[in-house]
C-alpha atoms as a PDB file:
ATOM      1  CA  UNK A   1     -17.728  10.913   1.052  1.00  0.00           C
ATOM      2  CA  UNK A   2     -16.167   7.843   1.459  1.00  0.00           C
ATOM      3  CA  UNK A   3     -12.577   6.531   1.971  1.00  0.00           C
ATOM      4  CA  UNK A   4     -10.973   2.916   1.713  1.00  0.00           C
ATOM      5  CA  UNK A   5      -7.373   2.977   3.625  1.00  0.00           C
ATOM      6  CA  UNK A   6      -4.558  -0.012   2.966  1.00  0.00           C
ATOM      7  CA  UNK A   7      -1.523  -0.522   5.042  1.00  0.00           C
ATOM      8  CA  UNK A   8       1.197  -1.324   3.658  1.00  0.00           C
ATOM      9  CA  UNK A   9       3.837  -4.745   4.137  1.00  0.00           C
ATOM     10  CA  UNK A  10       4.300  -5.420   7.227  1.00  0.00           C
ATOM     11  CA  UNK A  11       1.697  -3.447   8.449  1.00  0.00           C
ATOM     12  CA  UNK A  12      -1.654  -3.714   9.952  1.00  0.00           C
ATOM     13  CA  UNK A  13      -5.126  -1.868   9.671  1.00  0.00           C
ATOM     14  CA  UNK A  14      -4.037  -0.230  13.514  1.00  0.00           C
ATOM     15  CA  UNK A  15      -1.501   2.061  11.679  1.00  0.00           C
ATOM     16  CA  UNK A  16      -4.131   3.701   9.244  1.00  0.00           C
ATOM     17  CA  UNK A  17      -5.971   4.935  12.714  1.00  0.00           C
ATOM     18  CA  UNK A  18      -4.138   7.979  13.104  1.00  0.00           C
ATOM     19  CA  UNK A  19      -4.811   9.165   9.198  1.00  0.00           C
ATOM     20  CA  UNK A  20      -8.431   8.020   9.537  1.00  0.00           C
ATOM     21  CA  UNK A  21      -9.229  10.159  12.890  1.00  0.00           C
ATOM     22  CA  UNK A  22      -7.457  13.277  11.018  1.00  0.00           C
ATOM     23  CA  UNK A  23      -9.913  12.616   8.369  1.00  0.00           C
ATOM     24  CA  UNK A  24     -12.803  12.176  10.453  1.00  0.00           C
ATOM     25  CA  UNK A  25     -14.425  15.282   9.025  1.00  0.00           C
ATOM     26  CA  UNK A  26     -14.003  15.120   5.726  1.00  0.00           C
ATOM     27  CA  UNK A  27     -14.665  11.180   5.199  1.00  0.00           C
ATOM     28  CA  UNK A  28     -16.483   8.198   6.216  1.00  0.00           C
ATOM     29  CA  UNK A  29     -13.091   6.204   6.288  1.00  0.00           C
ATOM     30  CA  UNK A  30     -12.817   2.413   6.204  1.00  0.00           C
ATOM     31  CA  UNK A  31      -9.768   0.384   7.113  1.00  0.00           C
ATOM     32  CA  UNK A  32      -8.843  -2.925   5.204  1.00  0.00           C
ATOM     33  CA  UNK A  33      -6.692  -5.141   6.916  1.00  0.00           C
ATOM     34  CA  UNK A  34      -4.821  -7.370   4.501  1.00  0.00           C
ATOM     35  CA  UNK A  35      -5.392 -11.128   4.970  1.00  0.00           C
ATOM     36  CA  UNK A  36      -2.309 -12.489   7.204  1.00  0.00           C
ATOM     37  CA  UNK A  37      -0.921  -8.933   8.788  1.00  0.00           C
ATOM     38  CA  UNK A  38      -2.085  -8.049  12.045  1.00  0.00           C
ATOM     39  CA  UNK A  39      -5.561  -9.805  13.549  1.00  0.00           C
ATOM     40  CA  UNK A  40      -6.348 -10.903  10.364  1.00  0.00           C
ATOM     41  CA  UNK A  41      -5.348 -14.419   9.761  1.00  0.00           C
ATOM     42  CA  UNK A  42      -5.022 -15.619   6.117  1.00  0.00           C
ATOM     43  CA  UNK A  43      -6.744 -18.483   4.634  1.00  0.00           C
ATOM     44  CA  UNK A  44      -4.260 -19.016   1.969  1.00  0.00           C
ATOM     45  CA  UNK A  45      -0.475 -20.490   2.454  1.00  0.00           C
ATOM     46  CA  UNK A  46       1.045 -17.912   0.527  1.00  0.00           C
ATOM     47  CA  UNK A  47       0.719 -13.849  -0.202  1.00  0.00           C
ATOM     48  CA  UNK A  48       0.282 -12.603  -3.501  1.00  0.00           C
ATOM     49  CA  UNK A  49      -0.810  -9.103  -4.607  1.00  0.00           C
ATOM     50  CA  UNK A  50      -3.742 -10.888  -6.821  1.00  0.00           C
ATOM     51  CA  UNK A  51      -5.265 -12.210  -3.392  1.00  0.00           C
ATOM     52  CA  UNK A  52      -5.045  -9.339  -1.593  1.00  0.00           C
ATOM     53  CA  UNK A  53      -6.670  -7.335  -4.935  1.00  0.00           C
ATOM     54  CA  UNK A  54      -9.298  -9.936  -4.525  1.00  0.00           C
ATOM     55  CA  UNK A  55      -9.452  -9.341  -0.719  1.00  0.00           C
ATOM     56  CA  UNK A  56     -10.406  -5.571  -1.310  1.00  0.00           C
ATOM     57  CA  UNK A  57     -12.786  -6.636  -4.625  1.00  0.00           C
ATOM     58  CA  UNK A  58     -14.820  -8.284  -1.594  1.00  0.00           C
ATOM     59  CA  UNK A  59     -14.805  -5.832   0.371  1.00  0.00           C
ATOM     60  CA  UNK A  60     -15.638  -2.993  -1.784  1.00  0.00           C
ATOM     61  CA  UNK A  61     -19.012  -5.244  -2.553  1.00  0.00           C
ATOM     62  CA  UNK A  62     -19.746  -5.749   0.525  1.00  0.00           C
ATOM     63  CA  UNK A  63     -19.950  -2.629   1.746  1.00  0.00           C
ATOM     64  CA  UNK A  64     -21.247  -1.009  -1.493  1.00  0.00           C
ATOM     65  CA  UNK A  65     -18.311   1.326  -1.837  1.00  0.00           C
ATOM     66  CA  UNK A  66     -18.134   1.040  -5.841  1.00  0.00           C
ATOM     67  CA  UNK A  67     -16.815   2.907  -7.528  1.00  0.00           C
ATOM     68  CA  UNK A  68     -14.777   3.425  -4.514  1.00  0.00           C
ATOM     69  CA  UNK A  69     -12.243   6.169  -3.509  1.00  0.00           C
ATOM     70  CA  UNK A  70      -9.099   4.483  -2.126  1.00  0.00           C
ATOM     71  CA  UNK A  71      -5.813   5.670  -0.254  1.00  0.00           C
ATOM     72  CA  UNK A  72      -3.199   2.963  -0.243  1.00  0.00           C
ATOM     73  CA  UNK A  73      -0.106   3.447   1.739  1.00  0.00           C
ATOM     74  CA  UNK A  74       3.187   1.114   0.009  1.00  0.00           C
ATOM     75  CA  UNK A  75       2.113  -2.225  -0.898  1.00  0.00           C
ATOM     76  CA  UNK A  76      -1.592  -1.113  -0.254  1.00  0.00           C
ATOM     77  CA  UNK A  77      -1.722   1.743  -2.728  1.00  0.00           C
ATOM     78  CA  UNK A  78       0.043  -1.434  -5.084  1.00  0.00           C
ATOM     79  CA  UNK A  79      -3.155  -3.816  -4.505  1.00  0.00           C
ATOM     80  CA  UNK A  80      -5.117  -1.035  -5.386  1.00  0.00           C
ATOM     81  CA  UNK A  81      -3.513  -0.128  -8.794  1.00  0.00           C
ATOM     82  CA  UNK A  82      -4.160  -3.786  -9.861  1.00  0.00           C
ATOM     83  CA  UNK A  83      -7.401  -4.072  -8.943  1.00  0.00           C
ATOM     84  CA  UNK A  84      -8.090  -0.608 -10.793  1.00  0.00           C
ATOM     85  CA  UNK A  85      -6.108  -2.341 -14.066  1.00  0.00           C
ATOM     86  CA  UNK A  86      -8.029  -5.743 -13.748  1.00  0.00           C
ATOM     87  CA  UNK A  87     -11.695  -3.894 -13.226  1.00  0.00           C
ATOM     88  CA  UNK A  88     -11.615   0.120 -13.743  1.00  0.00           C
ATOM     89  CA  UNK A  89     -15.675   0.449 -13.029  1.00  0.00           C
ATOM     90  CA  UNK A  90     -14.955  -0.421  -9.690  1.00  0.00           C
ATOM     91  CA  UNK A  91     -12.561   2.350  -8.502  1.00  0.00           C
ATOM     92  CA  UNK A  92     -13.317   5.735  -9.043  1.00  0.00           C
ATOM     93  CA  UNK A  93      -9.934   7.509  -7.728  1.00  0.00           C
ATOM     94  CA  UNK A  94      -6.715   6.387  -6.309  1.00  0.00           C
ATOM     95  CA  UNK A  95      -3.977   8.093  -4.246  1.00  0.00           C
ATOM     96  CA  UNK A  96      -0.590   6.192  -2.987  1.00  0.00           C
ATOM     97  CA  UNK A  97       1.927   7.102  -0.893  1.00  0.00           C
ATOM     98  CA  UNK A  98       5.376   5.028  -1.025  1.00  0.00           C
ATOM     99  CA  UNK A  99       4.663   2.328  -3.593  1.00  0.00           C
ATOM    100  CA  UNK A 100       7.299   1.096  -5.245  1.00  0.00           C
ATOM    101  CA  UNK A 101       6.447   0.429  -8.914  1.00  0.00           C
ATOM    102  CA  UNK A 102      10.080  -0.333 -10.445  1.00  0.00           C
ATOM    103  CA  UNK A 103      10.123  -4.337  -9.864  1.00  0.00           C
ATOM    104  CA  UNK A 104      12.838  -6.401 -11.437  1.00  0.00           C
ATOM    105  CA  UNK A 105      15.139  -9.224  -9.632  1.00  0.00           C
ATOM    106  CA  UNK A 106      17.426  -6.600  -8.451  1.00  0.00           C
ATOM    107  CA  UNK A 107      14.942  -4.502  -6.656  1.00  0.00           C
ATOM    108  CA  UNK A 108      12.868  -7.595  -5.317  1.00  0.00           C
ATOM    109  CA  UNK A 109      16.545  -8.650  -4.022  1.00  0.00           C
ATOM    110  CA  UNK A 110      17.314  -5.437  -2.319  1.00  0.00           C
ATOM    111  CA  UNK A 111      14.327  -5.729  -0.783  1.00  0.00           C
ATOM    112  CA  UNK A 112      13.887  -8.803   0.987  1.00  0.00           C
ATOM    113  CA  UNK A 113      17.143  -8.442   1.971  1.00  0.00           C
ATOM    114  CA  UNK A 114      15.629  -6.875   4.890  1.00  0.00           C
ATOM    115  CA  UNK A 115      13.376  -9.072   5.881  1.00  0.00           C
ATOM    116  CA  UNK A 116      15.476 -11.762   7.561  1.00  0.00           C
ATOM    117  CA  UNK A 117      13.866 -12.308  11.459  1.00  0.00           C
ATOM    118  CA  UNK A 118      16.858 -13.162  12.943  1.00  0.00           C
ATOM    119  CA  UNK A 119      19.073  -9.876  11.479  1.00  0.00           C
ATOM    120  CA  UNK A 120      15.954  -7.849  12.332  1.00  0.00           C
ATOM    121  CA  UNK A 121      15.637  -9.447  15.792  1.00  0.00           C
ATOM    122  CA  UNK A 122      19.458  -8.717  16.221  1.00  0.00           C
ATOM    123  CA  UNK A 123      19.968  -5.118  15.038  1.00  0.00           C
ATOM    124  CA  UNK A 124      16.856  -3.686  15.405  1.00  0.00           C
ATOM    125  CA  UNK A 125      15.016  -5.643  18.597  1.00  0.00           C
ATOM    126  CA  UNK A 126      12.620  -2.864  19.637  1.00  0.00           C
ATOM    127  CA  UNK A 127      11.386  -3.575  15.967  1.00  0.00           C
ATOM    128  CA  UNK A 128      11.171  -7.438  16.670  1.00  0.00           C
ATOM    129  CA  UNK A 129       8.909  -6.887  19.212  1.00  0.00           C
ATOM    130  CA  UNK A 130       6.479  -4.526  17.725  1.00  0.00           C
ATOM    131  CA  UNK A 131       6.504  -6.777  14.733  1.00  0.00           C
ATOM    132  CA  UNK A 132       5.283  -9.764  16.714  1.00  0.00           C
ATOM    133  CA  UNK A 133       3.088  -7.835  18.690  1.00  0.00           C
ATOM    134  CA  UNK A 134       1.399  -6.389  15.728  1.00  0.00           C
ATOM    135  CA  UNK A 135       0.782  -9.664  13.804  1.00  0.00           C
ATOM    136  CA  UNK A 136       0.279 -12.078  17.182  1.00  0.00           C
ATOM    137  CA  UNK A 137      -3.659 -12.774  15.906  1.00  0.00           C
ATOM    138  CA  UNK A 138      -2.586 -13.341  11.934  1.00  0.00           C
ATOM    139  CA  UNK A 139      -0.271 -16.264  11.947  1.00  0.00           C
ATOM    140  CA  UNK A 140       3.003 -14.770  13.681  1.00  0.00           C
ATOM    141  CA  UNK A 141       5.381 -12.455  12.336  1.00  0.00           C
ATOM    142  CA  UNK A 142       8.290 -14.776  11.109  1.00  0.00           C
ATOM    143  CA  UNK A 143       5.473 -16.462   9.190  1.00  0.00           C
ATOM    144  CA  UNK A 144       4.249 -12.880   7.911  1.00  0.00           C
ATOM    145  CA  UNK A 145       8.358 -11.693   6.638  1.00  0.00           C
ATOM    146  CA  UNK A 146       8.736 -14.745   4.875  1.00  0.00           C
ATOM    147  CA  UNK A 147       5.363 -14.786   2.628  1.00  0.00           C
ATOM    148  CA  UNK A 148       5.666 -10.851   1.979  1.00  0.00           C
ATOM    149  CA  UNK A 149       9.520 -11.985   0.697  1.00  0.00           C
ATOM    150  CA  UNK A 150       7.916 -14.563  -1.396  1.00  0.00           C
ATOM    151  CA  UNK A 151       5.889 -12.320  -2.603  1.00  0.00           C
ATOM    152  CA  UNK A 152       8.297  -9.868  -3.066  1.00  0.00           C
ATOM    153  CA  UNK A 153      10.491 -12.159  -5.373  1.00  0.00           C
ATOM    154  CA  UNK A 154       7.153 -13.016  -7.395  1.00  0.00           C
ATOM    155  CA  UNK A 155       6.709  -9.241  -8.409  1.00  0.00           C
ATOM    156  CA  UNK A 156      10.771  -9.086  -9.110  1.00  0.00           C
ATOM    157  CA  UNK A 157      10.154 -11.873 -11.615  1.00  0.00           C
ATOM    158  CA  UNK A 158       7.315 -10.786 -12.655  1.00  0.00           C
ATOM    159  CA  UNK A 159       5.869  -6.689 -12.076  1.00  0.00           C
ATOM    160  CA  UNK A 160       1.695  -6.971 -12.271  1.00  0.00           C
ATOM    161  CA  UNK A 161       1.270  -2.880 -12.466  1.00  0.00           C
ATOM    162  CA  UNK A 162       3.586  -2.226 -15.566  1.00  0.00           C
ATOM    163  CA  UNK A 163       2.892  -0.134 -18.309  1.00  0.00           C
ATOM    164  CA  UNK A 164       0.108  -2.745 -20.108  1.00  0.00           C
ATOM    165  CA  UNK A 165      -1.537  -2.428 -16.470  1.00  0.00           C
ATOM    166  CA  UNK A 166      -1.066   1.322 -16.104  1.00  0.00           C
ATOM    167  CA  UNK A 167      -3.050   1.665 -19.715  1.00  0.00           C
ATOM    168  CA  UNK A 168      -5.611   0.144 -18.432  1.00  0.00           C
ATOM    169  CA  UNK A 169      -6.108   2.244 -15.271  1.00  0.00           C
ATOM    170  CA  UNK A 170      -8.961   5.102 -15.979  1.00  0.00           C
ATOM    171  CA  UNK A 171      -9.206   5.957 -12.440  1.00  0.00           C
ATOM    172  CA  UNK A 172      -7.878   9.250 -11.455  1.00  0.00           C
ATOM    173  CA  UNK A 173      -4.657   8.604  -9.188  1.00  0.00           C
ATOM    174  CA  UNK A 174      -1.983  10.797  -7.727  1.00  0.00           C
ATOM    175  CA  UNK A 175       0.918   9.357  -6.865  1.00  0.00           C
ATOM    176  CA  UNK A 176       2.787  10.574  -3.831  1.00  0.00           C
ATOM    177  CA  UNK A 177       6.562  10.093  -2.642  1.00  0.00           C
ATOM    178  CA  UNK A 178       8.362  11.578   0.123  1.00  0.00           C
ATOM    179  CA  UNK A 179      11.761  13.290  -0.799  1.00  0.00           C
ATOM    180  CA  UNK A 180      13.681  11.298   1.490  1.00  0.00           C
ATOM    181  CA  UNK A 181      12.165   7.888   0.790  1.00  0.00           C
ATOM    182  CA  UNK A 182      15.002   5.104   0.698  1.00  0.00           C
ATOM    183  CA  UNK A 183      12.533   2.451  -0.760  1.00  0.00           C
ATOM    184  CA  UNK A 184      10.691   4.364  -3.395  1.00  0.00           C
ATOM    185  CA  UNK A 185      12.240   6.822  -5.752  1.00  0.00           C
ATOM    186  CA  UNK A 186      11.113  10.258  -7.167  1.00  0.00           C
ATOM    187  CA  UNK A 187      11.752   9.412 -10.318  1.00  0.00           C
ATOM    188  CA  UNK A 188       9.585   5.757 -10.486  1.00  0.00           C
ATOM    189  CA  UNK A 189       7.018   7.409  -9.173  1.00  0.00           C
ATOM    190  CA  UNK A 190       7.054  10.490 -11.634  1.00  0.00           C
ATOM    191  CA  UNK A 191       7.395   7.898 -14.534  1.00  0.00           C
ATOM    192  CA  UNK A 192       4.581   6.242 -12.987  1.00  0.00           C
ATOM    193  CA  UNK A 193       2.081   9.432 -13.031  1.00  0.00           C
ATOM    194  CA  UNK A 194       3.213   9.855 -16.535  1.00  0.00           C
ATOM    195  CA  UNK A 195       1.447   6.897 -17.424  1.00  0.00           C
ATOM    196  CA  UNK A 196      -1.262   7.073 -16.171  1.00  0.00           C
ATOM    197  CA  UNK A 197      -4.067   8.515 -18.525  1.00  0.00           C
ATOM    198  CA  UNK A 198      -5.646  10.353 -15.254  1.00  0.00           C
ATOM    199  CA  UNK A 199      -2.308  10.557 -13.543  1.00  0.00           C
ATOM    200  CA  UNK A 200      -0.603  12.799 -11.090  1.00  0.00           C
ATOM    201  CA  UNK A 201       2.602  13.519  -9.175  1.00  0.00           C
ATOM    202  CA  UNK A 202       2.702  14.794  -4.783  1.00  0.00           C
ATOM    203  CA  UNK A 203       6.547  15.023  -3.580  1.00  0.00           C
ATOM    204  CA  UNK A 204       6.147  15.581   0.492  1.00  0.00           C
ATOM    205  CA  UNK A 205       8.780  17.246   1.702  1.00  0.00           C
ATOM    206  CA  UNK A 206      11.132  16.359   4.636  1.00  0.00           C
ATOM    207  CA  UNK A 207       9.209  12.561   4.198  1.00  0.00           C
ATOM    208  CA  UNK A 208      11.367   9.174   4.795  1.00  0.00           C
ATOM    209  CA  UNK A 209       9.216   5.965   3.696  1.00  0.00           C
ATOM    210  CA  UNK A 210       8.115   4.424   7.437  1.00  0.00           C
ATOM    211  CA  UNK A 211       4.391   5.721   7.680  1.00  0.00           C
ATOM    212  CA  UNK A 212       4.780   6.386  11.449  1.00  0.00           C
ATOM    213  CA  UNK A 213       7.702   8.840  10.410  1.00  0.00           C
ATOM    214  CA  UNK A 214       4.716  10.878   7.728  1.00  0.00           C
ATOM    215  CA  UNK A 215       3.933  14.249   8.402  1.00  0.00           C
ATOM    216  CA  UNK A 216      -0.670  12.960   9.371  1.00  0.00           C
ATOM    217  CA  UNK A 217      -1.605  16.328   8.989  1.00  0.00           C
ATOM    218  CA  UNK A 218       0.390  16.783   5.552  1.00  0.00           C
ATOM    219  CA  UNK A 219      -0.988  13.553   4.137  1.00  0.00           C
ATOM    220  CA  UNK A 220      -4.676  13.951   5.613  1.00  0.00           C
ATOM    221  CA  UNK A 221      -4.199  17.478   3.125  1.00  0.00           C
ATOM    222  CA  UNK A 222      -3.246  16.435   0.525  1.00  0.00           C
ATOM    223  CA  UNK A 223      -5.717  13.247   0.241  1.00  0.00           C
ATOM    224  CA  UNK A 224      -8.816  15.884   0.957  1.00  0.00           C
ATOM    225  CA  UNK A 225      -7.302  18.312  -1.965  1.00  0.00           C
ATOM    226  CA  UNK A 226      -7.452  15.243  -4.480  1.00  0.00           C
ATOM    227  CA  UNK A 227     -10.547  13.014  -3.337  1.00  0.00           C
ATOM    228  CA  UNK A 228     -12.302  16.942  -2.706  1.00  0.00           C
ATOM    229  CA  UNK A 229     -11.581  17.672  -6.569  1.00  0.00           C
ATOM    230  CA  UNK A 230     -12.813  14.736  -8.123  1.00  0.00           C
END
């Protein structure tokens, strides 16, 4: 069986190693890198969520994955959702983990709020540094904050997964959240499940939202429980 993974915003295709070796067994796992994040430089000036559904549209074809099984950490599991709404033939099943779904002006706000380089260089500097090391290849993280807060601000004004999108999802999905998530809340992502036609809810316990603070072993279970079923 086969497996798509997708980092999340301000991540790179390096952090979905650790998942894909614990699903070695199970899966023949492959890792999109999204255009501009770590040594994957971006063609386009901006980010939007419609280029990077595009990106993994490609990449599904080329590789022949349709309909294709897909686990999309954050912003990852959000491309994937729109690419399932804008052609359902081509995904078969979806599971998310973190992925915020309640966008308005307020949230986007909150948001990007942290994405200032300079605040981020001065409170949290080990961070800095593994940010530019991480996205050296792609364009430079400053570069990389700025376009995902652009973005950011574009889904605020304007959500692309709402409930007209969600209708038109017939891919199975389960939607995961950890309990202690300070992004992402329980209850979007239960009102999210709920609208899905083929929708359904994971709550990992003792989970904040940083991927590198996830419970592997946890996830890597609960992905082959759902992918396994269908």
């Amino acid at each position: 069986m086969q497996l798509i993974l997708i980092h999340g915003a301000l991540g790179s295709g390096a952090q979905m190693i650790p998942l894909a070796t614990q699903l070695g067994a199970r899966f023949e796992t492959h890792v999109l890198e999204l255009e501009g994040h770590g040594d994957t430089p971006s063609p386009h000036t901006h980010f939007s969520i419609d280029q990077f559904a595009e990106q993994l549209r490609h990449f599904i074809a080329t590789k022949s994955l349709a309909p294709a099984r897909i686990f999309g950490y954050s912003m990852g599991g959000y491309v994937a959702l729109r690419l399932a709404s804008q052609q359902p033939d081509l995904i078969a099943s979806i599971a998310t983990l973190g992925t915020k779904l309640d966008w308005s002006p307020e949230s986007a706000a909150r948001e990007t709020s942290r994405l200032d380089p300079a605040t981020i260089r001065a409170k949290v500097p080990k961070f800095a540094d593994a940010l530019e090391r991480r996205h050296a290849k792609s364009g430079g993280w400053e570069q990389m904050l700025a376009r995902t807060a652009d973005l950011m601000r574009g889904l605020g004004a304007e959500p692309l997964v709402d409930a007209a999108g969600f209708a038109r999802i017939t891919a199975r999905v389960r939607l995961m959240v950890g309990d202690r998530d300070s992004v992402v809340t329980v209850d979007e992502t239960v009102r999210g499940a709920r609208a899905l036609a083929s929708g359904e809810l994971a709550v990992l316990p003792g989970t904040p939202h940083p991927l590198e603070q996830v419970h592997v072993p946890l996830l890597a279970a609960l992905l082959v429980d759902f992918f396994a079923r269908g």
